[in-house]
PDB file of N, CA and C in Angstrom:
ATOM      1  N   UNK A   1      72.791 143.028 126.871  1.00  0.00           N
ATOM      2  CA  UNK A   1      73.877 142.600 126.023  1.00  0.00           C
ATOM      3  C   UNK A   1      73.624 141.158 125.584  1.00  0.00           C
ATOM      4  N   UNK A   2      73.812 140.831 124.265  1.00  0.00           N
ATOM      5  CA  UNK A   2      73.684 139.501 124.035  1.00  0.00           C
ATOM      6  C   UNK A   2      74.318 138.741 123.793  1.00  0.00           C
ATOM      7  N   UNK A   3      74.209 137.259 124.425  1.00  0.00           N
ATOM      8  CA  UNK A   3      75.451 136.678 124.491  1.00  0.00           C
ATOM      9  C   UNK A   3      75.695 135.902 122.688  1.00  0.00           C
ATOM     10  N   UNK A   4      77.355 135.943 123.074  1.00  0.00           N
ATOM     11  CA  UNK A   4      77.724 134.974 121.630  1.00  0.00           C
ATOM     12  C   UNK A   4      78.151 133.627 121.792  1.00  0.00           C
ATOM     13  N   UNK A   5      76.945 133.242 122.831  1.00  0.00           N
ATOM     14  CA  UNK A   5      76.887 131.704 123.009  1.00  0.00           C
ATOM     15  C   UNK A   5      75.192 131.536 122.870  1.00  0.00           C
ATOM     16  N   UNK A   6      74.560 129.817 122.233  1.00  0.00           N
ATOM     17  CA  UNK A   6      73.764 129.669 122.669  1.00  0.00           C
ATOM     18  C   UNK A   6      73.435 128.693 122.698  1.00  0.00           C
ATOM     19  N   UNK A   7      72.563 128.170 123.604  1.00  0.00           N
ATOM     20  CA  UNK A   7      72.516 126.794 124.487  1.00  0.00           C
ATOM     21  C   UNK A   7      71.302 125.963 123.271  1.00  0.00           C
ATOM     22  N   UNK A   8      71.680 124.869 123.209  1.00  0.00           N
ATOM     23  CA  UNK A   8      70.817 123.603 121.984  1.00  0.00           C
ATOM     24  C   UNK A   8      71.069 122.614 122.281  1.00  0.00           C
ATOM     25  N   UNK A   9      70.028 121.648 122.477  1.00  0.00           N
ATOM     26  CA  UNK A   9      70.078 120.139 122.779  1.00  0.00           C
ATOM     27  C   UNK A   9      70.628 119.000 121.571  1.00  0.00           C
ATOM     28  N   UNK A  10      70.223 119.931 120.077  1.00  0.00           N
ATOM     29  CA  UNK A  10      70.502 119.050 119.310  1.00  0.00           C
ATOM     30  C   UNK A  10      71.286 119.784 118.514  1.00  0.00           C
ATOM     31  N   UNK A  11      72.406 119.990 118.434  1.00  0.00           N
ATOM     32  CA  UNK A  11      73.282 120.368 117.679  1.00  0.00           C
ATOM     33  C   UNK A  11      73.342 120.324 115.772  1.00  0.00           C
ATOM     34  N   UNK A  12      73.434 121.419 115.213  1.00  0.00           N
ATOM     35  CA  UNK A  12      73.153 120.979 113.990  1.00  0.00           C
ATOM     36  C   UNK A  12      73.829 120.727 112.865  1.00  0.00           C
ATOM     37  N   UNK A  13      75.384 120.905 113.798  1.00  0.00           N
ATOM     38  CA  UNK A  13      76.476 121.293 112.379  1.00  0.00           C
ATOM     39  C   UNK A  13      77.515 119.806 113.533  1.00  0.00           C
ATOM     40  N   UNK A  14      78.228 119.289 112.613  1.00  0.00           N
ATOM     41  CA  UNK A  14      78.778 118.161 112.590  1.00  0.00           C
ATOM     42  C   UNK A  14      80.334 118.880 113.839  1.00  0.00           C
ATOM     43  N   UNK A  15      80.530 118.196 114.344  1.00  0.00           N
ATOM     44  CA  UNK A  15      80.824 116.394 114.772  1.00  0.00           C
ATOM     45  C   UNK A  15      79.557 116.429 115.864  1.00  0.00           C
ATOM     46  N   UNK A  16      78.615 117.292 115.952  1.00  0.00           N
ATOM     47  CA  UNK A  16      77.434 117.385 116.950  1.00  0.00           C
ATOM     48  C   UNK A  16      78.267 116.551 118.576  1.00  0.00           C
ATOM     49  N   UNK A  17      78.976 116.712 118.496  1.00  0.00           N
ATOM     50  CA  UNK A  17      79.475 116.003 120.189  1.00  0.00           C
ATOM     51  C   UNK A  17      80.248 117.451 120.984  1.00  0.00           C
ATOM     52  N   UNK A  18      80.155 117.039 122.481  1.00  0.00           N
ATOM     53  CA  UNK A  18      81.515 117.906 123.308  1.00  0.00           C
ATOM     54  C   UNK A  18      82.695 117.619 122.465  1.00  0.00           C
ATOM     55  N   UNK A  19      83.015 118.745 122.361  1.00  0.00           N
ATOM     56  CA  UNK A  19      84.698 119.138 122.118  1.00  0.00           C
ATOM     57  C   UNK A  19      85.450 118.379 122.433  1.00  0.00           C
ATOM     58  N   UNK A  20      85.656 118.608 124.602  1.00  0.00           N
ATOM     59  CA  UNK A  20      86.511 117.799 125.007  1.00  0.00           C
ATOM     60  C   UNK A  20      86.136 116.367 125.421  1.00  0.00           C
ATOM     61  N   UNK A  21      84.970 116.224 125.849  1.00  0.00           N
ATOM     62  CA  UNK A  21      85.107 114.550 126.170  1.00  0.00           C
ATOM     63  C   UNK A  21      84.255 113.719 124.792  1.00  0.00           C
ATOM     64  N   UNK A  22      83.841 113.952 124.171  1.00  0.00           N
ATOM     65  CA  UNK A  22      83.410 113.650 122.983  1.00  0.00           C
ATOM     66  C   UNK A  22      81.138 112.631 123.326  1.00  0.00           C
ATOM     67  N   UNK A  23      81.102 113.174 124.359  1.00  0.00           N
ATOM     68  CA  UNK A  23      79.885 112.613 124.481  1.00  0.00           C
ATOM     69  C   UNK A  23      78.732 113.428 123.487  1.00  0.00           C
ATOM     70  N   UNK A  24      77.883 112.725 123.628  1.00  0.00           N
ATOM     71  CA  UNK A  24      76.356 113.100 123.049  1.00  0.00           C
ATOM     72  C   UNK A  24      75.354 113.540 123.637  1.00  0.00           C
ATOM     73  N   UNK A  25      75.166 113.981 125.094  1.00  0.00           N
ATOM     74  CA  UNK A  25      74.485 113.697 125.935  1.00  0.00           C
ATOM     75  C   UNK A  25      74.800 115.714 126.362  1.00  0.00           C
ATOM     76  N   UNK A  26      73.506 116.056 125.879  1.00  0.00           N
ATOM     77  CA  UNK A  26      73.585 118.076 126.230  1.00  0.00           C
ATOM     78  C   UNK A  26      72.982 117.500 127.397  1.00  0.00           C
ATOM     79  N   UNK A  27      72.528 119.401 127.910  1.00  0.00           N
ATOM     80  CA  UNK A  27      72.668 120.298 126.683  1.00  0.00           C
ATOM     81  C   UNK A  27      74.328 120.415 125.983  1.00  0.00           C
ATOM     82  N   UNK A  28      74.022 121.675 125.486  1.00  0.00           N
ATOM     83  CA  UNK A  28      75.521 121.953 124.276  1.00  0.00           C
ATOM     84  C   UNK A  28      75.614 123.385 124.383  1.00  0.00           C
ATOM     85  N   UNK A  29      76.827 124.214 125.241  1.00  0.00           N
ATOM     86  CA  UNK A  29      76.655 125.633 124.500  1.00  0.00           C
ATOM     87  C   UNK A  29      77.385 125.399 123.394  1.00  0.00           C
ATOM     88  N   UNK A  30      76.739 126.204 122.417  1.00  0.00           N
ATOM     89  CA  UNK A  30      77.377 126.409 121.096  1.00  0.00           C
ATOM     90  C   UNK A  30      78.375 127.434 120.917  1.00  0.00           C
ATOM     91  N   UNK A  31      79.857 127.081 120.674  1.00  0.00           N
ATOM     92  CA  UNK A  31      80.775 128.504 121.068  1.00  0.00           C
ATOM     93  C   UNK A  31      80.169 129.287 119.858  1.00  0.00           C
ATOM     94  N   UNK A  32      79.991 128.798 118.424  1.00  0.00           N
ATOM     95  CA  UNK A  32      79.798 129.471 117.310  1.00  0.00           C
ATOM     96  C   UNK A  32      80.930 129.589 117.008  1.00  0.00           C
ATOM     97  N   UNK A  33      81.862 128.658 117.346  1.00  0.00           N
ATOM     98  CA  UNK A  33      83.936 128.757 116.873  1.00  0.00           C
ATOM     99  C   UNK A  33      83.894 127.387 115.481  1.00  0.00           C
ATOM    100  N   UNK A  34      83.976 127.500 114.367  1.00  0.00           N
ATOM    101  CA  UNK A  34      83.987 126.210 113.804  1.00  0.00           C
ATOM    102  C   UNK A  34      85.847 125.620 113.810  1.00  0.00           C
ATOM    103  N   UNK A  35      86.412 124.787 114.142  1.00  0.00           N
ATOM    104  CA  UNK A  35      87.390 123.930 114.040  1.00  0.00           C
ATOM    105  C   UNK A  35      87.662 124.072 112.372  1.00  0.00           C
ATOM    106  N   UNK A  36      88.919 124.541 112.165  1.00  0.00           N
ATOM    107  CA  UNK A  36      89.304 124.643 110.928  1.00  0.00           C
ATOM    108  C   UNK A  36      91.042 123.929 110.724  1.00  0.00           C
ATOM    109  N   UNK A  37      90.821 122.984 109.582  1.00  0.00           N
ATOM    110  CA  UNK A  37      91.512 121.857 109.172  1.00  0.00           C
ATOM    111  C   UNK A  37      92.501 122.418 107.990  1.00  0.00           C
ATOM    112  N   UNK A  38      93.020 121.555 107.453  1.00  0.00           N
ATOM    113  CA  UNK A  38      94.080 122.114 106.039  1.00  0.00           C
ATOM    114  C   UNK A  38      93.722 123.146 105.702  1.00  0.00           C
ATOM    115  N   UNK A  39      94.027 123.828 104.819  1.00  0.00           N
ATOM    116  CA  UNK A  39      94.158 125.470 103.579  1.00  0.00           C
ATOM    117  C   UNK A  39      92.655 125.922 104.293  1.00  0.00           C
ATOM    118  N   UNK A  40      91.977 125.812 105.392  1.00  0.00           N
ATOM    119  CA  UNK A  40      90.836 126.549 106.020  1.00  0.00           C
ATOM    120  C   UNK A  40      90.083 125.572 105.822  1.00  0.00           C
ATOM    121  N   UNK A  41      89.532 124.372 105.579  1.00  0.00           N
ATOM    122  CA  UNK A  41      88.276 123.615 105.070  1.00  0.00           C
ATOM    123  C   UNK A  41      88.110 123.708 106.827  1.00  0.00           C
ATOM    124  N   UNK A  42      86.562 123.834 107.337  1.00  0.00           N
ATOM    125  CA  UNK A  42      85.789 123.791 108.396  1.00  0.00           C
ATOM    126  C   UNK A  42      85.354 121.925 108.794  1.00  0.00           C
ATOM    127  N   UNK A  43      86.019 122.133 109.601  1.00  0.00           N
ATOM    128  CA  UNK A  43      85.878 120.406 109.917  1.00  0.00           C
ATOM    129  C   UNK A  43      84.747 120.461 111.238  1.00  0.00           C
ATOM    130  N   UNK A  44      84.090 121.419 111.268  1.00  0.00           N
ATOM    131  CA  UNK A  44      82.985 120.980 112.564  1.00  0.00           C
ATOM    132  C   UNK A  44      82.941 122.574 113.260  1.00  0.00           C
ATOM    133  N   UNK A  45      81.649 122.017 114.382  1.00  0.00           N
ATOM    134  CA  UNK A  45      81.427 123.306 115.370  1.00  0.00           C
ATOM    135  C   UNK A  45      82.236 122.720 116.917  1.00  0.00           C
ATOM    136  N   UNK A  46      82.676 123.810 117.304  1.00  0.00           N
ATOM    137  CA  UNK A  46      83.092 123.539 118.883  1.00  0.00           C
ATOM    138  C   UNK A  46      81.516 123.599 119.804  1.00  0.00           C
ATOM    139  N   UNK A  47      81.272 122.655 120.019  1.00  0.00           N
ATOM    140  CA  UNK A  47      79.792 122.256 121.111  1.00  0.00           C
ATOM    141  C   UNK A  47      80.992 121.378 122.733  1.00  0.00           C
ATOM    142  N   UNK A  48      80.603 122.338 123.622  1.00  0.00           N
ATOM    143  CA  UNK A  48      80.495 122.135 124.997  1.00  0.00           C
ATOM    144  C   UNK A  48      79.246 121.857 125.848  1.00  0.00           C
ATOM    145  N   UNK A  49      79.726 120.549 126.600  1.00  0.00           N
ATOM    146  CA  UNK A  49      78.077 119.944 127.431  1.00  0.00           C
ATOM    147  C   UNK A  49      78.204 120.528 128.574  1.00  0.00           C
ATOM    148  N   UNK A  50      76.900 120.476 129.038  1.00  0.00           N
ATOM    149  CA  UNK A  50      76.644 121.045 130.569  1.00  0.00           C
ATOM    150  C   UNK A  50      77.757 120.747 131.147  1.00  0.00           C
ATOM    151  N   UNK A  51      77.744 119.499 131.448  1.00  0.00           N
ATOM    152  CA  UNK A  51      78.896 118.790 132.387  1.00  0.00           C
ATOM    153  C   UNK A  51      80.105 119.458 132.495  1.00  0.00           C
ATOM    154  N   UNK A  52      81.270 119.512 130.880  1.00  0.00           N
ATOM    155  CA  UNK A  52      82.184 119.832 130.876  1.00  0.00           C
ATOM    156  C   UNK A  52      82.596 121.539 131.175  1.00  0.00           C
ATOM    157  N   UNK A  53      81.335 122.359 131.287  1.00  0.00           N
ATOM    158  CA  UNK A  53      80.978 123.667 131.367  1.00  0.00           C
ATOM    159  C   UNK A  53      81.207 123.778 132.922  1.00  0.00           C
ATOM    160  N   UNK A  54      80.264 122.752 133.204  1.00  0.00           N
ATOM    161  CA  UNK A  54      80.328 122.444 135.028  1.00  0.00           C
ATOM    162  C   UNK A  54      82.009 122.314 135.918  1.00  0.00           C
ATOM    163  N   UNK A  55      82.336 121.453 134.946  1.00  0.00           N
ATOM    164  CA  UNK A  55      83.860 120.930 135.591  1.00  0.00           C
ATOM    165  C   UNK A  55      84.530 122.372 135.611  1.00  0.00           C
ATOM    166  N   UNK A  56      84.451 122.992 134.189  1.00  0.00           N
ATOM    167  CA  UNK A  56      85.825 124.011 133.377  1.00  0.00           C
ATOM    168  C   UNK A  56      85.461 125.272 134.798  1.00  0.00           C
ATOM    169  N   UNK A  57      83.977 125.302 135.275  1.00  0.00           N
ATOM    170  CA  UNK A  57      83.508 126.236 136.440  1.00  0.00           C
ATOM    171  C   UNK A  57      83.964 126.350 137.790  1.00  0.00           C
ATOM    172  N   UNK A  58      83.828 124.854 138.193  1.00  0.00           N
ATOM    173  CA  UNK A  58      84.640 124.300 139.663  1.00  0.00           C
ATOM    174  C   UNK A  58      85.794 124.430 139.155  1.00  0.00           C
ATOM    175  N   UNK A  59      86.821 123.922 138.096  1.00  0.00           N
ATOM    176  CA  UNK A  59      88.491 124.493 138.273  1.00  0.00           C
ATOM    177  C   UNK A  59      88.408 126.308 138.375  1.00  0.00           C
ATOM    178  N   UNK A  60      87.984 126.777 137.806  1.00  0.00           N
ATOM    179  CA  UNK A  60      87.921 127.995 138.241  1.00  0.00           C
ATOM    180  C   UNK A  60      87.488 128.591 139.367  1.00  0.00           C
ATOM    181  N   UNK A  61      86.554 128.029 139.821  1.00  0.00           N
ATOM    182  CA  UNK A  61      86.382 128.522 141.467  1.00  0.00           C
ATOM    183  C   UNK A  61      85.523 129.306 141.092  1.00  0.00           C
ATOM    184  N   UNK A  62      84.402 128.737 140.205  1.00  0.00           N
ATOM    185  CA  UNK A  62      83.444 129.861 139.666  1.00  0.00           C
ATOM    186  C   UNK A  62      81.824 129.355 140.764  1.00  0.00           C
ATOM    187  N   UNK A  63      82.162 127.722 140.813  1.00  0.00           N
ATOM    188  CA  UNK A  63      81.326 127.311 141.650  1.00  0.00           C
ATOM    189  C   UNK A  63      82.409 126.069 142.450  1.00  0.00           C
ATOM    190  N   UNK A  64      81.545 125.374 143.739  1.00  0.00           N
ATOM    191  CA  UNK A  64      82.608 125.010 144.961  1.00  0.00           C
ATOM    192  C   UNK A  64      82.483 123.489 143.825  1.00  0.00           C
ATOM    193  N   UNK A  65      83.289 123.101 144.229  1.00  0.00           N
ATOM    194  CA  UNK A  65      83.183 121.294 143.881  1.00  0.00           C
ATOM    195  C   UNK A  65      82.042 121.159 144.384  1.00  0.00           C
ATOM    196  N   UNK A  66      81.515 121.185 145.707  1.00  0.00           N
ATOM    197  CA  UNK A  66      80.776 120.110 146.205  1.00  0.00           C
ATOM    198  C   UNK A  66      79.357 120.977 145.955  1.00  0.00           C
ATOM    199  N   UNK A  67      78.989 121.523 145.218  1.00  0.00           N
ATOM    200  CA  UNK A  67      78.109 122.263 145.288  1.00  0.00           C
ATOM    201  C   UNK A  67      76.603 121.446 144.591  1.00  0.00           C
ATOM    202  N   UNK A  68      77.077 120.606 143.738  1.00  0.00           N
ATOM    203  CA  UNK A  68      76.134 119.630 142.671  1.00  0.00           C
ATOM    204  C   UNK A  68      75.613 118.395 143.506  1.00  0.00           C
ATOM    205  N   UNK A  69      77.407 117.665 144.395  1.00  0.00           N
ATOM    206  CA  UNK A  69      76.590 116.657 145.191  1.00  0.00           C
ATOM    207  C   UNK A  69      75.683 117.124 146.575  1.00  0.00           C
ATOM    208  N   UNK A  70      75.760 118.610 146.784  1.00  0.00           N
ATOM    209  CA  UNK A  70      75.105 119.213 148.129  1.00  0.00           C
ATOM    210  C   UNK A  70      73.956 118.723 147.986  1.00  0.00           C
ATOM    211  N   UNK A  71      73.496 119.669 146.596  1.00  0.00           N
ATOM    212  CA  UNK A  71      71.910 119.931 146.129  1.00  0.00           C
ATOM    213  C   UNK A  71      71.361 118.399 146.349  1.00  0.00           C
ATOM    214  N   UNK A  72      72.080 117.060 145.272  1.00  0.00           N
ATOM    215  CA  UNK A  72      71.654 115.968 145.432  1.00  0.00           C
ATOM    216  C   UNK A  72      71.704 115.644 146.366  1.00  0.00           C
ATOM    217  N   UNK A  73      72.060 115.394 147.776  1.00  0.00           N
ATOM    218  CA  UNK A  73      71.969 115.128 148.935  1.00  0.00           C
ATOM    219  C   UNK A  73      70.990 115.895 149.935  1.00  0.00           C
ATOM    220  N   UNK A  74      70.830 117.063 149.597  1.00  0.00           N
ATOM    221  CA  UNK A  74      69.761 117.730 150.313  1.00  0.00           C
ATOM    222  C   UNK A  74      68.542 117.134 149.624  1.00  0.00           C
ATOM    223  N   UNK A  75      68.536 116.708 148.416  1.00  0.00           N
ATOM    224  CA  UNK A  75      67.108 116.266 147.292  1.00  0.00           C
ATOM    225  C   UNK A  75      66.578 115.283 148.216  1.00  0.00           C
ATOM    226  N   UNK A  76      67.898 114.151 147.977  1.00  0.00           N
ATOM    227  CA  UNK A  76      67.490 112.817 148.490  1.00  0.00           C
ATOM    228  C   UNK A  76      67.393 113.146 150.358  1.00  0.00           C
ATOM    229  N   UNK A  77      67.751 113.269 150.753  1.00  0.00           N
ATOM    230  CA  UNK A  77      67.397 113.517 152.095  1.00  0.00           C
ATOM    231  C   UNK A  77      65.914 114.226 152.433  1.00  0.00           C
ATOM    232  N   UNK A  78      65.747 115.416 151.627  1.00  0.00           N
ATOM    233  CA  UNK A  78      64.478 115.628 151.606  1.00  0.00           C
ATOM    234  C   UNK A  78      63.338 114.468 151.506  1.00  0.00           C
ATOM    235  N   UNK A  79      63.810 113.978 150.183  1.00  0.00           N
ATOM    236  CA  UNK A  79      62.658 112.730 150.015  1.00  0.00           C
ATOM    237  C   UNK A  79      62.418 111.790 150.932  1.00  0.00           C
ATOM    238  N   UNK A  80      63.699 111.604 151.440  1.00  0.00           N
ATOM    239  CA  UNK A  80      63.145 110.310 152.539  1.00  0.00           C
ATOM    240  C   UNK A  80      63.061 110.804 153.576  1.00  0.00           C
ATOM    241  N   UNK A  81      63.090 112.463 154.370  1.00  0.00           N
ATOM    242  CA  UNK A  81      62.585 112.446 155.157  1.00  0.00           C
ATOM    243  C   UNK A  81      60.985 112.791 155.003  1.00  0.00           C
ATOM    244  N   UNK A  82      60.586 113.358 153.738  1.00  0.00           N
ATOM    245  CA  UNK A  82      59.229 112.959 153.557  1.00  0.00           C
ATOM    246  C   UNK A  82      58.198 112.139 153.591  1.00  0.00           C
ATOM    247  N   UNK A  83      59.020 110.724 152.911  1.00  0.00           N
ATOM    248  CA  UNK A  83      58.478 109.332 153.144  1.00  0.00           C
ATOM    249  C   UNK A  83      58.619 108.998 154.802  1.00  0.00           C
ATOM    250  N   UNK A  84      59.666 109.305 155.392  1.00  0.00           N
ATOM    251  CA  UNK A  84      59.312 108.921 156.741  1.00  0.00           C
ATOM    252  C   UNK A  84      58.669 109.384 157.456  1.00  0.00           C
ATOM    253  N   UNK A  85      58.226 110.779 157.455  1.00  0.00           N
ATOM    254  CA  UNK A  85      56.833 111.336 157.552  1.00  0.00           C
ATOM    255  C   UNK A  85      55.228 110.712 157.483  1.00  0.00           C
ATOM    256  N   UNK A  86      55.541 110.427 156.182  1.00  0.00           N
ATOM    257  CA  UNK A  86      54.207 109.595 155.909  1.00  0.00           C
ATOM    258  C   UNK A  86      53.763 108.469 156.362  1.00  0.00           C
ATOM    259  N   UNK A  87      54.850 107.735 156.129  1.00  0.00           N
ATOM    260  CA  UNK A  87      55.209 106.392 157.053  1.00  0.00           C
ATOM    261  C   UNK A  87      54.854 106.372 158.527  1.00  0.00           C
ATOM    262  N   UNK A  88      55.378 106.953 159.319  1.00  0.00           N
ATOM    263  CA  UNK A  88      54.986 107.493 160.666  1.00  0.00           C
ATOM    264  C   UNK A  88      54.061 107.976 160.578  1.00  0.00           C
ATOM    265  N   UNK A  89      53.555 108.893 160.044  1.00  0.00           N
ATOM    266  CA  UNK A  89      52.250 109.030 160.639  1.00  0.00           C
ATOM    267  C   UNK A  89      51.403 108.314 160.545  1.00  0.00           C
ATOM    268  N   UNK A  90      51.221 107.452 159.833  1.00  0.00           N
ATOM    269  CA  UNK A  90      50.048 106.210 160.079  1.00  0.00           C
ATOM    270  C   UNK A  90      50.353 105.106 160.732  1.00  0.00           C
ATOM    271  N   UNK A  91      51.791 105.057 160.669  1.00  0.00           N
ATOM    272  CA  UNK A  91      51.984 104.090 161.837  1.00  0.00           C
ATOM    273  C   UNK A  91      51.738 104.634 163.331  1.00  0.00           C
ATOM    274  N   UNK A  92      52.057 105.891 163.590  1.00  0.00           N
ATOM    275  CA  UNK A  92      51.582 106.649 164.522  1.00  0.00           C
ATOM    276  C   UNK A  92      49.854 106.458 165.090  1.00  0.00           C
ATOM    277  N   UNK A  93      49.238 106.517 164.242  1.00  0.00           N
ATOM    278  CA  UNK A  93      47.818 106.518 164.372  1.00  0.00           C
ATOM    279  C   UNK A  93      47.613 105.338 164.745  1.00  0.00           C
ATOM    280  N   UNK A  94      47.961 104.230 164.187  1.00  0.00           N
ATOM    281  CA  UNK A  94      47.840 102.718 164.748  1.00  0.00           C
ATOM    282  C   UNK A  94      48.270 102.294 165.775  1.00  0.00           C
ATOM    283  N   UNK A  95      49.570 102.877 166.566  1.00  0.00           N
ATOM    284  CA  UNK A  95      50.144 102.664 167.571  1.00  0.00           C
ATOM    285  C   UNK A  95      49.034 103.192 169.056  1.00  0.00           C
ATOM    286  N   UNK A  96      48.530 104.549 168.639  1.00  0.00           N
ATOM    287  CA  UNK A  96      47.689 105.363 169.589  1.00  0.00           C
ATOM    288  C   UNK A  96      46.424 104.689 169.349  1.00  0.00           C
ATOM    289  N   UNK A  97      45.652 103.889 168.203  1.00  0.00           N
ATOM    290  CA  UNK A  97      44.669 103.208 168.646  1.00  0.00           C
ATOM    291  C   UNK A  97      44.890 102.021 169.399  1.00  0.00           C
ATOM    292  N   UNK A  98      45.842 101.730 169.144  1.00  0.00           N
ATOM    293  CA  UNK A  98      46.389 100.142 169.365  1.00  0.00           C
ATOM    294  C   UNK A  98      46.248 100.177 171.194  1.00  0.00           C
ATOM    295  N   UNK A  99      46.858 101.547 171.726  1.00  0.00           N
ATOM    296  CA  UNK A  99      47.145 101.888 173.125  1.00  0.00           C
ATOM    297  C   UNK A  99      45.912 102.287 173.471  1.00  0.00           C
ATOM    298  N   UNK A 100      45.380 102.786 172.805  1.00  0.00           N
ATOM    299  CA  UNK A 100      43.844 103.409 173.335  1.00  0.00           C
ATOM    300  C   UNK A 100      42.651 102.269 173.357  1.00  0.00           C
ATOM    301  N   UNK A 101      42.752 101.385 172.646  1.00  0.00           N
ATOM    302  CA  UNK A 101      42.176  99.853 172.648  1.00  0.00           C
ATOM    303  C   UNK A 101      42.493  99.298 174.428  1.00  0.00           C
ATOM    304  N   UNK A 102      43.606  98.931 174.153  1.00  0.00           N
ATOM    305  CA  UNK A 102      44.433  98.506 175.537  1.00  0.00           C
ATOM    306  C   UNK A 102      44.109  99.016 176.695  1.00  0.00           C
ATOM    307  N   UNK A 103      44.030  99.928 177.003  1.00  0.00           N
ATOM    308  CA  UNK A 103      43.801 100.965 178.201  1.00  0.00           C
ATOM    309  C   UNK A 103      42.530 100.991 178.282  1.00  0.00           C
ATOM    310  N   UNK A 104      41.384 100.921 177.241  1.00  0.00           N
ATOM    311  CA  UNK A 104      40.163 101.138 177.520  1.00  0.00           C
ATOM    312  C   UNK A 104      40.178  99.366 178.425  1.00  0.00           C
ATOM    313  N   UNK A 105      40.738  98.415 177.433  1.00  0.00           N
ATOM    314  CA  UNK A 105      40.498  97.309 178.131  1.00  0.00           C
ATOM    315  C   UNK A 105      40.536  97.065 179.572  1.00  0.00           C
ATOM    316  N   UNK A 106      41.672  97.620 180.236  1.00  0.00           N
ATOM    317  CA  UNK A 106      42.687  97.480 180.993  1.00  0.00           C
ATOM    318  C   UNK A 106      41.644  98.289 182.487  1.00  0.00           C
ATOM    319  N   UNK A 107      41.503  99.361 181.513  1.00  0.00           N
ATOM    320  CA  UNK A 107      40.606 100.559 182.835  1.00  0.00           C
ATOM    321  C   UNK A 107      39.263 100.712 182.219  1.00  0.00           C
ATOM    322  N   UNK A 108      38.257 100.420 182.286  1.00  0.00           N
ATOM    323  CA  UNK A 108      36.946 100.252 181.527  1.00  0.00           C
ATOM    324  C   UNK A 108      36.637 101.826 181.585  1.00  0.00           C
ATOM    325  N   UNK A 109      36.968 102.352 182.758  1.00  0.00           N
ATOM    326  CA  UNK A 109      36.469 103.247 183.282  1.00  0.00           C
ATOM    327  C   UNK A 109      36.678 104.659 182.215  1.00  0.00           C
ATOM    328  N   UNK A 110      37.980 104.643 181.774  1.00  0.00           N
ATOM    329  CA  UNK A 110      38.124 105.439 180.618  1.00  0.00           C
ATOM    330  C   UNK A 110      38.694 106.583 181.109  1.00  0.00           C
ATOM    331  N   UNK A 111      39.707 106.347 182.081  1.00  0.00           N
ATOM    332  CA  UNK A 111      40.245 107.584 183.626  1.00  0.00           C
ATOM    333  C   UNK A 111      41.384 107.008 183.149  1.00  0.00           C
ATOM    334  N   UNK A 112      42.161 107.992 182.629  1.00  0.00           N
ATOM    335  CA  UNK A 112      43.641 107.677 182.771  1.00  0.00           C
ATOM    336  C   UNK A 112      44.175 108.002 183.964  1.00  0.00           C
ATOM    337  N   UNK A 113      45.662 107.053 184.027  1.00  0.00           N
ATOM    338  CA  UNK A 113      45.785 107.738 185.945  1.00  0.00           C
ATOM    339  C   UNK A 113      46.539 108.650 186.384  1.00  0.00           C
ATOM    340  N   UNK A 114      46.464 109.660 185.321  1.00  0.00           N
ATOM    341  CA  UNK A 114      46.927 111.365 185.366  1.00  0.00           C
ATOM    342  C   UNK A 114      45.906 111.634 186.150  1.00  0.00           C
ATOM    343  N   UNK A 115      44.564 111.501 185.535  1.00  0.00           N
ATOM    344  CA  UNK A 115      42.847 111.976 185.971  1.00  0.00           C
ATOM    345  C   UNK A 115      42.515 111.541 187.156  1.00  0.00           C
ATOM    346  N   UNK A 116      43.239 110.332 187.637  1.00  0.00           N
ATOM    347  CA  UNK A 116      43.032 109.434 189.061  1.00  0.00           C
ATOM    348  C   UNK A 116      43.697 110.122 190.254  1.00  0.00           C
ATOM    349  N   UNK A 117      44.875 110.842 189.926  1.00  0.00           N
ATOM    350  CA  UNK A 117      45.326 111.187 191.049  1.00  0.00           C
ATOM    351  C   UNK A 117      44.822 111.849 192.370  1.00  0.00           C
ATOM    352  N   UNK A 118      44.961 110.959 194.075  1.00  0.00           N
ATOM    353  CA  UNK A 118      44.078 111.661 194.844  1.00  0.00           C
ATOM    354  C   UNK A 118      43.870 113.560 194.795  1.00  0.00           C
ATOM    355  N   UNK A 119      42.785 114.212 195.076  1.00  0.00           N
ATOM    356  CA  UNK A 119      42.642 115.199 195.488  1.00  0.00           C
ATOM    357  C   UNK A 119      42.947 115.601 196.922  1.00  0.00           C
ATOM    358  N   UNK A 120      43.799 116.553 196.920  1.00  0.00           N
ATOM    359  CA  UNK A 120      44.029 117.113 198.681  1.00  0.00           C
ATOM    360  C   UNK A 120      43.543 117.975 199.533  1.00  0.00           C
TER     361      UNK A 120
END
């Protein structure tokens, strides 16, 4: 079935803005409804932005409110637990040479004293 909406970044028939909040910033579904003024003269197309599509969705309970800042919070959380990943692990590696330096110093012998413990 095909829909009698369709989605365009650049709108081509005038006042090219959202309906209701009047921004510029699509996408745009296009209702294909033109706004009609005195004795019928066509004063524009009805264009709806993502956003206001988004809102008109959450009052309906079509999606949760918090469903947009989830995603962004799982994004950003992802990312920095990635970077702290990376981060650590080379600081990791430096820490275990750093200790493995030390200990060789410390015990020439190269016997940690897990390996030392008497035999019975």
């Amino acid at each position: 079935m095909a829909s009698r909406f369709t989605v365009t970044n650049a709108p081509e028939r005038l006042p090219g803005v959202d309906y209701v909040t009047g921004t510029a910033v699509g996408p745009f579904i296009d209702t294909g409804r033109d706004i009609e003024g005195p004795g019928g003269r066509i004063l524009g197309r009805i264009y709806l932005s993502k956003d206001t599509v988004a809102e008109m969705a959450r009052e309906l309970g079509i999606i949760k409110q918090n469903d947009d800042s989830i995603a962004i919070q799982a994004a950003y959380n992802k990312g920095k637990l990635d970077g702290l990943r990376e981060e650590l692990g080379g600081d990791l590696y430096s820490i275990v040479s750093v200790l493995r330096r030390w200990l060789e110093h410390v015990d020439p012998s190269g016997v940690s004293p897990a390996d030392s413990s008497p035999q019975s």
